[in-house]
C-alpha atoms as a PDB file:
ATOM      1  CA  UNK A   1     -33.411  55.001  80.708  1.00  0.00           C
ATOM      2  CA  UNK A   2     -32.701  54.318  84.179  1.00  0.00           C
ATOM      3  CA  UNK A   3     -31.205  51.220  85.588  1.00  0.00           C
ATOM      4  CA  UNK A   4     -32.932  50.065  88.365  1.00  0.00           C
ATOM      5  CA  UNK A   5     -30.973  48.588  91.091  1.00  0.00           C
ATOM      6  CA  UNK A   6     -31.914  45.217  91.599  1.00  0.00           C
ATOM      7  CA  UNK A   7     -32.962  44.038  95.561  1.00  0.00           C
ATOM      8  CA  UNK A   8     -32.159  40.192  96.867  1.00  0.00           C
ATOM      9  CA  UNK A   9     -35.536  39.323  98.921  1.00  0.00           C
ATOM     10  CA  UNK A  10     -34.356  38.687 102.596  1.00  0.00           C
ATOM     11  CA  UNK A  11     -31.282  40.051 102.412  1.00  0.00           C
ATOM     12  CA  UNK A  12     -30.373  39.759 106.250  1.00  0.00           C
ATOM     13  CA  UNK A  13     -27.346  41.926 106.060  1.00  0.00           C
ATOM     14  CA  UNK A  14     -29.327  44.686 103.996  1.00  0.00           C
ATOM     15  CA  UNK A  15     -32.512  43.652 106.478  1.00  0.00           C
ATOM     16  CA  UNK A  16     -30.829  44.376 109.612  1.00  0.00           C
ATOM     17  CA  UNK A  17     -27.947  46.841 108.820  1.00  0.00           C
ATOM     18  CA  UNK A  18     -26.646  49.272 105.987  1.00  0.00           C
ATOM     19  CA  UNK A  19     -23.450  49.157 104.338  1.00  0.00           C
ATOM     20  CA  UNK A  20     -23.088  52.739 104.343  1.00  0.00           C
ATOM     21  CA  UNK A  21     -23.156  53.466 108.211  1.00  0.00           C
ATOM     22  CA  UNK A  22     -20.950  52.337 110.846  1.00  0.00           C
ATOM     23  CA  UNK A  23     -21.944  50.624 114.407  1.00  0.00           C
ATOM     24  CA  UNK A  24     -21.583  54.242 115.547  1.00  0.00           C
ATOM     25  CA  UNK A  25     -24.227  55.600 113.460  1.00  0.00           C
ATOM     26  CA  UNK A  26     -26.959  53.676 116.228  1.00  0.00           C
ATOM     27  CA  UNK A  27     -25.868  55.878 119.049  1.00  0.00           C
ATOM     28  CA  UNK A  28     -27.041  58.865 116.519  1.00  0.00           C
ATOM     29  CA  UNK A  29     -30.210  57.393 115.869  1.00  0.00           C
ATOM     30  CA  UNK A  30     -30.453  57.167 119.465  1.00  0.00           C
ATOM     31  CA  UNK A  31     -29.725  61.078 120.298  1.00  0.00           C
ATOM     32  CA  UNK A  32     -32.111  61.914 117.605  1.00  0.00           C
ATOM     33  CA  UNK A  33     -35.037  59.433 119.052  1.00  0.00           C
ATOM     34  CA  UNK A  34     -34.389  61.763 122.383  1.00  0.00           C
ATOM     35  CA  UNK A  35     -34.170  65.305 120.717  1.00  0.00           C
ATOM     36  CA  UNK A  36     -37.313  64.270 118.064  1.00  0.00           C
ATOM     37  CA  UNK A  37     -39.361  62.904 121.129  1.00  0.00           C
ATOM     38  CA  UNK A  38     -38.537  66.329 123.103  1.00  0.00           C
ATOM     39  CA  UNK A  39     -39.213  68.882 120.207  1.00  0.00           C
ATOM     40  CA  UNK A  40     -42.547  66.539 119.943  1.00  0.00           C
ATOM     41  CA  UNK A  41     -43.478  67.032 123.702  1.00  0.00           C
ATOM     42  CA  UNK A  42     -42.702  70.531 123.479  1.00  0.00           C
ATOM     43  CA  UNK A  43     -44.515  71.170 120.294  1.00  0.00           C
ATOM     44  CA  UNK A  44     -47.745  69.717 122.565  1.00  0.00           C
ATOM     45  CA  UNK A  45     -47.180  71.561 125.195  1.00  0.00           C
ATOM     46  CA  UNK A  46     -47.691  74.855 123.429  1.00  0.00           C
ATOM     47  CA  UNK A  47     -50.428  73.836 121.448  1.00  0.00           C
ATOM     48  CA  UNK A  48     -52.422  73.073 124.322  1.00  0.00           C
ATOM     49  CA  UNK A  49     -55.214  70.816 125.511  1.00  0.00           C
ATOM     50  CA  UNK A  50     -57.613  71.528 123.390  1.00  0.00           C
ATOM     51  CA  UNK A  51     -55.300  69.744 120.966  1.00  0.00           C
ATOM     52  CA  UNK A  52     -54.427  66.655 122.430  1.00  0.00           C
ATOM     53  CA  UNK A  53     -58.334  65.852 123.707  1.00  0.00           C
ATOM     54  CA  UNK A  54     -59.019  62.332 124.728  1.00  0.00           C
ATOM     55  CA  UNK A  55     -55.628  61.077 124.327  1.00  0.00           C
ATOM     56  CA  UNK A  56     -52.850  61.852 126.912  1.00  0.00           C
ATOM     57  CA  UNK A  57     -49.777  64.061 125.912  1.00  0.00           C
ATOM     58  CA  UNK A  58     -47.372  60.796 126.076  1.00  0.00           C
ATOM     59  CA  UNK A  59     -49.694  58.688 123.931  1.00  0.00           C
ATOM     60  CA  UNK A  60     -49.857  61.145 120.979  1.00  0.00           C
ATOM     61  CA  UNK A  61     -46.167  61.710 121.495  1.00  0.00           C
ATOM     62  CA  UNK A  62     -45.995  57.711 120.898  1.00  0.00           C
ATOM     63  CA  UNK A  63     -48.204  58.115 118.129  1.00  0.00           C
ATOM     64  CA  UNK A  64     -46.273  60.674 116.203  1.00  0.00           C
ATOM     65  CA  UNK A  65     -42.977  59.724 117.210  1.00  0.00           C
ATOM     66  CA  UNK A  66     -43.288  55.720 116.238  1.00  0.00           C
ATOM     67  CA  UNK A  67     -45.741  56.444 113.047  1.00  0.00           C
ATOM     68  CA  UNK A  68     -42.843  57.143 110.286  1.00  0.00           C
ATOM     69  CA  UNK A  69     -40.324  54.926 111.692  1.00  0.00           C
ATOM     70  CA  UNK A  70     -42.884  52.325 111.705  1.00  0.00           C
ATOM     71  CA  UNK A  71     -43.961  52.873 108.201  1.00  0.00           C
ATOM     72  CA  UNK A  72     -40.667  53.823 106.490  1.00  0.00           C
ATOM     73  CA  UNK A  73     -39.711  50.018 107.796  1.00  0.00           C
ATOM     74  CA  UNK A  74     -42.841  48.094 106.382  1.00  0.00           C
ATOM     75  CA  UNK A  75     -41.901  49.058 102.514  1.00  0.00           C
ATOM     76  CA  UNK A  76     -39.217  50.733 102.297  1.00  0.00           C
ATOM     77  CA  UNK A  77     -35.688  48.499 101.618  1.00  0.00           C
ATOM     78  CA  UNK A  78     -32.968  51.135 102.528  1.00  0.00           C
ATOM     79  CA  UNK A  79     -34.081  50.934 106.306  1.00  0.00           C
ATOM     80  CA  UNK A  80     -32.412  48.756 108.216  1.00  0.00           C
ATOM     81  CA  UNK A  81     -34.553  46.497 110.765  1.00  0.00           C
ATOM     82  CA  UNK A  82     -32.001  47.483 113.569  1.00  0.00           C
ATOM     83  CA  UNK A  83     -31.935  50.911 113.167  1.00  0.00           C
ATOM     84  CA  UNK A  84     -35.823  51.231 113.499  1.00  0.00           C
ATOM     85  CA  UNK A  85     -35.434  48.735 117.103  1.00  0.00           C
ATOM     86  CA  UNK A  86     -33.366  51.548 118.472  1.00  0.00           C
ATOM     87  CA  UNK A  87     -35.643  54.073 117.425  1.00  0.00           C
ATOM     88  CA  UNK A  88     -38.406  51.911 119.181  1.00  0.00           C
ATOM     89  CA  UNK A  89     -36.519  50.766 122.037  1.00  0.00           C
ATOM     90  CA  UNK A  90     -35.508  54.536 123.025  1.00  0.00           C
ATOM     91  CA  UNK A  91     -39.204  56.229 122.463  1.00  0.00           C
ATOM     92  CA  UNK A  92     -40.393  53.114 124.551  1.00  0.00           C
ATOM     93  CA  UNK A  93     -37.684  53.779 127.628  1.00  0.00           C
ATOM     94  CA  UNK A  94     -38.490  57.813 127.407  1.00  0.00           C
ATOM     95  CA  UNK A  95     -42.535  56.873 127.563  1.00  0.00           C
ATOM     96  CA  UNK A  96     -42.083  54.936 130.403  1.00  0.00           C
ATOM     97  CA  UNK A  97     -39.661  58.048 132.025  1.00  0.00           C
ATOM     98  CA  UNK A  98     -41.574  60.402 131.514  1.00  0.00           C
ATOM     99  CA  UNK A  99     -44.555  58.509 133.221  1.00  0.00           C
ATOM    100  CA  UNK A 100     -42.600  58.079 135.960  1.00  0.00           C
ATOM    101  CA  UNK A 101     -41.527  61.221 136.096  1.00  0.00           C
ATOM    102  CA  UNK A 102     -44.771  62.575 136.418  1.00  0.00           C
ATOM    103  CA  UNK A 103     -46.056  60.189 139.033  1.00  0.00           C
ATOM    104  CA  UNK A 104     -43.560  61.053 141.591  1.00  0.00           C
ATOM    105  CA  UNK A 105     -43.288  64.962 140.736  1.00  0.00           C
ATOM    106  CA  UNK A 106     -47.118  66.041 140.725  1.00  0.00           C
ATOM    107  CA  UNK A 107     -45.897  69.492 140.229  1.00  0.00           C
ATOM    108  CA  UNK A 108     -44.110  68.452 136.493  1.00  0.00           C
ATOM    109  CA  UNK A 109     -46.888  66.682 136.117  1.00  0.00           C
ATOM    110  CA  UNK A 110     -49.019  69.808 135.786  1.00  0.00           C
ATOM    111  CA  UNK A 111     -46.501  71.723 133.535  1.00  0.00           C
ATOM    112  CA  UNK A 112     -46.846  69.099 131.177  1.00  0.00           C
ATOM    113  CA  UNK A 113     -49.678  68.243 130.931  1.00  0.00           C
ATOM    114  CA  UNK A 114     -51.959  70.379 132.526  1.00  0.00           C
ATOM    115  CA  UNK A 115     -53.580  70.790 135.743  1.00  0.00           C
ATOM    116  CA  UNK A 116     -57.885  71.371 135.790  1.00  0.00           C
ATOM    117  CA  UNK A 117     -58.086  74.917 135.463  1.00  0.00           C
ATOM    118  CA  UNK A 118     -61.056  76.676 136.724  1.00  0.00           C
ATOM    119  CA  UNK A 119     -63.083  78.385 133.845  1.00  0.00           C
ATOM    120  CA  UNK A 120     -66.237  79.450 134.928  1.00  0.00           C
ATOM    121  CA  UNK A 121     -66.981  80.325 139.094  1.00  0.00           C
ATOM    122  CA  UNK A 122     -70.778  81.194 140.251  1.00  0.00           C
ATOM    123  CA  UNK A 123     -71.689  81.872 136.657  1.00  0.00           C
ATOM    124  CA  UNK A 124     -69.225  84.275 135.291  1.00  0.00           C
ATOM    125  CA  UNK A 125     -65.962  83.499 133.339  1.00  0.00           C
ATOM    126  CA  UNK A 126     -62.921  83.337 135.428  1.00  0.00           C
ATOM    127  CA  UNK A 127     -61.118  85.603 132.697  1.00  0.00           C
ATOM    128  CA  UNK A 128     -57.324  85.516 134.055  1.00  0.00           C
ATOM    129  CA  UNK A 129     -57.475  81.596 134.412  1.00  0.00           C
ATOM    130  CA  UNK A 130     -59.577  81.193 130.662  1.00  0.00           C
ATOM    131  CA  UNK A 131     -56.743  84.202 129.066  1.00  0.00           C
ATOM    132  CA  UNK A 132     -54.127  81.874 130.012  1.00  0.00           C
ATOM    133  CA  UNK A 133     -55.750  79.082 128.054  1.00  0.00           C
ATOM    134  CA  UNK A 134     -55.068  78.058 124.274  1.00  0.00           C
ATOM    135  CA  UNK A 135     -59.212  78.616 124.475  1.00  0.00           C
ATOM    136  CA  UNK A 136     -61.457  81.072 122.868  1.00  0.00           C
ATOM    137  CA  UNK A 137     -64.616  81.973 123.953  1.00  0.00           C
ATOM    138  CA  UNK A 138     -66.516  80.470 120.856  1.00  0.00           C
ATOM    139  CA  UNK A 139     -64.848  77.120 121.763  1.00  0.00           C
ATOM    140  CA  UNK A 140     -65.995  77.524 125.423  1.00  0.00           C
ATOM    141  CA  UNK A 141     -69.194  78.558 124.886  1.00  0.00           C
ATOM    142  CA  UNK A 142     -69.743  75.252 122.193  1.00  0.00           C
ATOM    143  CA  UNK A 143     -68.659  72.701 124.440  1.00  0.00           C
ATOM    144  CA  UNK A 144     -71.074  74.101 127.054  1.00  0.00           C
ATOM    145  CA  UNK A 145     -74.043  73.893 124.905  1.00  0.00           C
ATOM    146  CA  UNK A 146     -73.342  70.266 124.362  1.00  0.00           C
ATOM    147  CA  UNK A 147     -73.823  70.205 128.506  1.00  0.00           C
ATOM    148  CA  UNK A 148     -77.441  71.265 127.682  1.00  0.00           C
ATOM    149  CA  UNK A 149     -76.291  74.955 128.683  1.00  0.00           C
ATOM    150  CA  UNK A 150     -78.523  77.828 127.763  1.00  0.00           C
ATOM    151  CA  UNK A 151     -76.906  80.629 130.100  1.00  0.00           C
ATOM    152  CA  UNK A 152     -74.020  81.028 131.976  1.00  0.00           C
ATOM    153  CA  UNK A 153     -76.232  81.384 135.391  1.00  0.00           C
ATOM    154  CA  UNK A 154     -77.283  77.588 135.000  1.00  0.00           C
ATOM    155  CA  UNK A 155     -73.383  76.927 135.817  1.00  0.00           C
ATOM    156  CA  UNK A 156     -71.939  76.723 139.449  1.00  0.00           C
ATOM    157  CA  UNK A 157     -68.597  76.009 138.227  1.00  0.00           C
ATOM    158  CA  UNK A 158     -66.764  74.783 134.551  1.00  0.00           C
ATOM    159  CA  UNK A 159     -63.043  73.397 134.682  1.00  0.00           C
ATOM    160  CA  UNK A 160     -61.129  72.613 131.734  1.00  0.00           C
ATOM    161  CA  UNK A 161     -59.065  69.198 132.176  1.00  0.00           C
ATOM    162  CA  UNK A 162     -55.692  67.624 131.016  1.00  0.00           C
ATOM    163  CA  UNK A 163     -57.302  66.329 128.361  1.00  0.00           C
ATOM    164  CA  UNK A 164     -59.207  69.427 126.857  1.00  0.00           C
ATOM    165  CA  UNK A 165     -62.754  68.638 127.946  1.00  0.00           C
ATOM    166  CA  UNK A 166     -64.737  70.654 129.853  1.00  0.00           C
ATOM    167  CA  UNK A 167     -66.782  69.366 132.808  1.00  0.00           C
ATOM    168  CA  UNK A 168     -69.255  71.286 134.596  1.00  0.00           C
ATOM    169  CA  UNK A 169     -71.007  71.521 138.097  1.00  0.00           C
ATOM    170  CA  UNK A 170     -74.848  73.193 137.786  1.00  0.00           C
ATOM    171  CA  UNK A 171     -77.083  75.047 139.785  1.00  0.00           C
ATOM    172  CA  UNK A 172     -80.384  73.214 140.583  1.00  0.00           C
ATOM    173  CA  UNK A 173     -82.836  74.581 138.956  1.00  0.00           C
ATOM    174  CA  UNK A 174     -84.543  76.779 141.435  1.00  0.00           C
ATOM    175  CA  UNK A 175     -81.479  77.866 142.270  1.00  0.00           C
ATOM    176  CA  UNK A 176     -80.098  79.131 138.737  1.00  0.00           C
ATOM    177  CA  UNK A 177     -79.250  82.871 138.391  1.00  0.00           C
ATOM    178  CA  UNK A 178     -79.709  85.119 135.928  1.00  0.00           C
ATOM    179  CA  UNK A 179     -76.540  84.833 133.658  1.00  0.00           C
ATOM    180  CA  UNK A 180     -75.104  85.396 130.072  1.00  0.00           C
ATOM    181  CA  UNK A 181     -76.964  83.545 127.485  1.00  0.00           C
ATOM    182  CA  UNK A 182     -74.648  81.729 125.347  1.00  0.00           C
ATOM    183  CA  UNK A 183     -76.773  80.595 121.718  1.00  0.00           C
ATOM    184  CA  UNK A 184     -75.598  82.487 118.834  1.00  0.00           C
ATOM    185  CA  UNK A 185     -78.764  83.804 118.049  1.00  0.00           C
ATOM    186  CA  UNK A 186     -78.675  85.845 121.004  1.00  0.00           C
ATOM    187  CA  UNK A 187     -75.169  86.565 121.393  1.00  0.00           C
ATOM    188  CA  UNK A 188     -75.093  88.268 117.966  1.00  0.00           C
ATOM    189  CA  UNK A 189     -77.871  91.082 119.601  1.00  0.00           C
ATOM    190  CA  UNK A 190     -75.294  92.389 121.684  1.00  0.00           C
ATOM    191  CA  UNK A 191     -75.684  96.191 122.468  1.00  0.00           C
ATOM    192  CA  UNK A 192     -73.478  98.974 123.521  1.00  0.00           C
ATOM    193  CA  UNK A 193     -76.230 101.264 124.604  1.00  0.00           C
ATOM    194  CA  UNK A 194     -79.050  99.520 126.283  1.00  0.00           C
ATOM    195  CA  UNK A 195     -82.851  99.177 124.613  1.00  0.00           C
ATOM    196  CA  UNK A 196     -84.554  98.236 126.930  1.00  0.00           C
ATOM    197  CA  UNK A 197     -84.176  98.653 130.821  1.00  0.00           C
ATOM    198  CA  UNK A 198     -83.452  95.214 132.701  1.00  0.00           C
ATOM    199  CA  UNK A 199     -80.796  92.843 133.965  1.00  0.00           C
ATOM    200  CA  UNK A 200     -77.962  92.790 131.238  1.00  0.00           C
ATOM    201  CA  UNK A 201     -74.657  90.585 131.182  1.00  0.00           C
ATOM    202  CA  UNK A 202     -71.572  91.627 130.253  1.00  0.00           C
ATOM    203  CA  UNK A 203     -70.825  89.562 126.564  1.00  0.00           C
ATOM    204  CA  UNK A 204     -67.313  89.082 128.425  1.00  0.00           C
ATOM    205  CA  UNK A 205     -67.084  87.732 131.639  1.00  0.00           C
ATOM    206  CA  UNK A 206     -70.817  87.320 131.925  1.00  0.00           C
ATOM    207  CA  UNK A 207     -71.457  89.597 134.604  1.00  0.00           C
ATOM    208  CA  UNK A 208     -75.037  90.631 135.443  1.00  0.00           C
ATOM    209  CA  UNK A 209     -76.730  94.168 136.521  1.00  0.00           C
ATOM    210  CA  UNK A 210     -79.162  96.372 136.238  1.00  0.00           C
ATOM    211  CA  UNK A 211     -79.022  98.801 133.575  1.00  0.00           C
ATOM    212  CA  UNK A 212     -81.483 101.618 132.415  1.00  0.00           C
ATOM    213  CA  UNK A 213     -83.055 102.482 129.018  1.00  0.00           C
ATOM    214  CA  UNK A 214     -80.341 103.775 127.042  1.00  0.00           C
ATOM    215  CA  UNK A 215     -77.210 103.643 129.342  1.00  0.00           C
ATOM    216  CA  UNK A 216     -73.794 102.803 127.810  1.00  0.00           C
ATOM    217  CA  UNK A 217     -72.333 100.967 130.994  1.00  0.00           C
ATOM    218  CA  UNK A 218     -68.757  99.912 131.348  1.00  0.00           C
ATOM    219  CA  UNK A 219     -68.199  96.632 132.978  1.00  0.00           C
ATOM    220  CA  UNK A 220     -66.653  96.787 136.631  1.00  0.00           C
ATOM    221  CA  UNK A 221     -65.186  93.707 136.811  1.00  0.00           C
ATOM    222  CA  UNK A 222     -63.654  93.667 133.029  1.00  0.00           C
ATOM    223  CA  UNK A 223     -64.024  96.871 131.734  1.00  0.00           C
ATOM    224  CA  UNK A 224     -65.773  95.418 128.366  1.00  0.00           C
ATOM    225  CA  UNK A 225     -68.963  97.788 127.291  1.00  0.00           C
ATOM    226  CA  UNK A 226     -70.982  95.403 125.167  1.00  0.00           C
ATOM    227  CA  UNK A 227     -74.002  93.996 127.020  1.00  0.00           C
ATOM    228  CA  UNK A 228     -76.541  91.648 126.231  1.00  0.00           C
ATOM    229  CA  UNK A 229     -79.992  90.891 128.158  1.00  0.00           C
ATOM    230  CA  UNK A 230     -79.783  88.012 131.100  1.00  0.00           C
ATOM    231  CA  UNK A 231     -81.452  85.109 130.935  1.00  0.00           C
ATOM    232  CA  UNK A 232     -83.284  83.453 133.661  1.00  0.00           C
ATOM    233  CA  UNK A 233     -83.798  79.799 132.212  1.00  0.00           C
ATOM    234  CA  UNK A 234     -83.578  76.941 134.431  1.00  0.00           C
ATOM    235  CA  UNK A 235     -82.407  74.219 133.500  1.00  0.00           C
ATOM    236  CA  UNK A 236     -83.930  71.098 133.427  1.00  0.00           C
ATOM    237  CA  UNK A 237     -82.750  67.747 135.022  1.00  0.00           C
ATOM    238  CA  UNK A 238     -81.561  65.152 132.789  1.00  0.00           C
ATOM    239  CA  UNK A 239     -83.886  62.378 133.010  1.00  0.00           C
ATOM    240  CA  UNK A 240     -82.530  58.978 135.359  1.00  0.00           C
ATOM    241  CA  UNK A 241     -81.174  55.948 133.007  1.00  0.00           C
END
């Protein structure tokens, strides 16, 4: 059987420090708090903005950098109080750096955590801005249809911001073009060799042209050869609050 260690309630020098590290040992908590807090900022950097969303890159880096150390120290008797204020006190000085940082260098600023990136321009897909996003087209297309979006020609133009959302400028509505229509239903029909003669959009980029009764047509604009009748929907005004 195994003898369990018995533990003095508010024992200050087992509260605040350990026996088994030295006054030295701080300074390496300290250069850890800076290389965790970097891996953790680089780690959402490359996962994008679609995985941050509403919160900003710096406060889910103070969310997952302060969440152990905070709970480790509610329960657990082998970590010293001080230990965990130096873990706090450096994650709370590189926070308020790296904000700094990025308001007086707009350009690091966008590095880290993203500029608005133009998706969509006069109804077709901007593809080399929306390949160099952590995006697929799925994802792109969803969000739109929770704009009330039925076809790409509805949209003027779609950025995707620091935060992952997607906002959207729209055509009024007797102004809407004929574009790529974006429901599942009728993206699933998509066609290498045209039915039916008519305006057809490219299931790529969204690009629209005329196409005749059985043409296989290559895409000028991304070279994709699936194709998918336009629609011509307007769109209808959200009503005034």
């Amino acid at each position: 059987m195994l003898l369990l260690t018995s533990i003095e309630p508010f024992d200050w020098q087992r509260l605040l420090w350990s026996d088994e590290a030295p006054p030295a040992y701080l300074l390496e908590v300290a250069f850890r708090c800076l290389v965790t807090y970097l891996l953790t900022l680089g780690l959402l950097r490359i996962t994008g903005r679609r995985g941050v969303r509403q919160l900003s890159i710096f406060e889910l880096s103070i969310i997952l950098a302060l969440g152990s150390a905070a709970g480790d120290a509610m329960f657990y008797d082998d970590v010293p109080l001080l230990h965990v204020t130096v873990v706090f006190a450096m994650i709370a000085g590189l926070y308020t750096l790296f904000n700094r940082l990025t308001e007086k260098l707009p350009r690091f600023s966008d590095w880290l955590e993203g500029a608005p990136v133009l998706l969509i321009e006069e109804g077709r897909v901007h593809l080399d801005n929306f390949r160099k996003q952590n995006l697929t087209q799925k994802e792109l297309f969803g969000e739109l249809r929770q704009l009330q979006v039925e076809h790409l020609g509805q949209v003027r133009r779609a950025y995707i911001e620091a935060t992952g959302n997607i906002s959207a400028y729209f055509y009024e509505p007797d102004a809407v073009q004929p574009g790529l229509p974006i429901w599942p239903e009728r993206l699933g029909q998509e066609r290498k060799r045209v039915e039916q003669a008519g305006l057809h959009a490219c299931c790529q980029c969204g690009r629209v042209q005329q196409l005749e009764r059985g043409a296989a047509a290559t895409c000028p604009n991304c070279q994709a050869t699936a194709w998918i009748p336009a629609c011509t929907a307007q769109r209808q005004n959200e009503p005034a609050l």
